[in-house]
Protein backbone atom coordinates (compact mmCIF):
# COMPACT_ATOMS: atom_id res chain seq x y z
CA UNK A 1 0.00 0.00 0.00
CA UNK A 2 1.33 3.63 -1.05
CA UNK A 3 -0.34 6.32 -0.21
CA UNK A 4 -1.36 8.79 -2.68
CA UNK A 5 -3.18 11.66 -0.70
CA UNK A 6 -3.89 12.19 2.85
CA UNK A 7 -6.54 14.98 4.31
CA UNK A 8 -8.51 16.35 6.77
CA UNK A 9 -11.73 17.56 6.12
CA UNK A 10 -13.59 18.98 9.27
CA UNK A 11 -12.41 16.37 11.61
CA UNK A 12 -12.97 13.61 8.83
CA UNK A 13 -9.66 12.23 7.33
CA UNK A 14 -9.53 10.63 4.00
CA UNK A 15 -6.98 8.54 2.47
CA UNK A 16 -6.49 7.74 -0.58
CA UNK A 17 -3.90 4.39 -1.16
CA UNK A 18 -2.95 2.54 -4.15
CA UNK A 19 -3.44 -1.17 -3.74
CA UNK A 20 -1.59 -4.38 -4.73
CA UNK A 21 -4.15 -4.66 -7.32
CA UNK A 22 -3.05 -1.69 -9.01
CA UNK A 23 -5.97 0.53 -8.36
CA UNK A 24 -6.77 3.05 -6.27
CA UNK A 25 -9.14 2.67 -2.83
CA UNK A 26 -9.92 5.50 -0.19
CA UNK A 27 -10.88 4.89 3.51
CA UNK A 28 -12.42 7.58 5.77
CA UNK A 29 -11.68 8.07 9.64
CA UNK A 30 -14.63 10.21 11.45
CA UNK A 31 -13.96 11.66 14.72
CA UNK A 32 -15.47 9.61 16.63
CA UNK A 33 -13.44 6.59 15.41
CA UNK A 34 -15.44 5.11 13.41
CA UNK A 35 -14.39 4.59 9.33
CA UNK A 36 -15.85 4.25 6.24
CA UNK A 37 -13.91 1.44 3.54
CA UNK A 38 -15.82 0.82 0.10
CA UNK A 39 -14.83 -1.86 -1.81
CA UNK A 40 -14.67 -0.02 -4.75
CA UNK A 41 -11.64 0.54 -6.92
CA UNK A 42 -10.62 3.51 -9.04
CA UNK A 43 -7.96 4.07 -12.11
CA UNK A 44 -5.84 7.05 -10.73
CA UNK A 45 -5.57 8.78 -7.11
CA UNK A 46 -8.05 11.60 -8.51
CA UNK A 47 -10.78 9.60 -9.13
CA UNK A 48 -10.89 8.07 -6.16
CA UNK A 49 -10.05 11.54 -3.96
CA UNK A 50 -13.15 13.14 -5.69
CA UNK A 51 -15.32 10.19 -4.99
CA UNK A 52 -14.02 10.01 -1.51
CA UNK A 53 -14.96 14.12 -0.31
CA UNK A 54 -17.84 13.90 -1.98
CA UNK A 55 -18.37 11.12 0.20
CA UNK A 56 -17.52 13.14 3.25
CA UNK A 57 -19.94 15.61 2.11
CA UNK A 58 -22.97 13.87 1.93
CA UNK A 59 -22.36 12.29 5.77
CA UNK A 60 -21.05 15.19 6.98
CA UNK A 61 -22.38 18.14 4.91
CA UNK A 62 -19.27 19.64 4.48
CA UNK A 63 -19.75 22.32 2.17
């Protein structure tokens, strides 16, 4: 696992990783602990960093 981009996001941190299968994942950390891990895979870093705010922003409503 490398990681590609790492953020925080109104105490929400999202990572974005490139994985053995060469794709990309993200995984999100709330502050409370708790995370968020889709199984979904993505072709470049970008992809999956756009799909992972937005993600942030519907739980959240980060604007």
């Amino acid at each position: 696992m490398r990681i590609e981009h790492l953020i925080s996001i109104n105490g929400a941190i999202l990572v974005v990783y490139y994985t053995s299968s060469n794709c990309y994942q993200y995984e999100i950390v709330f502050w409370d602990g708790s995370s968020y891990q889709p199984n979904e895979l993505y072709k470049n870093a970008d992809q999956a960093l756009a799909v992972g705010i937005e993600s942030i922003r519907i739980v959240i409503g980060y604007q």
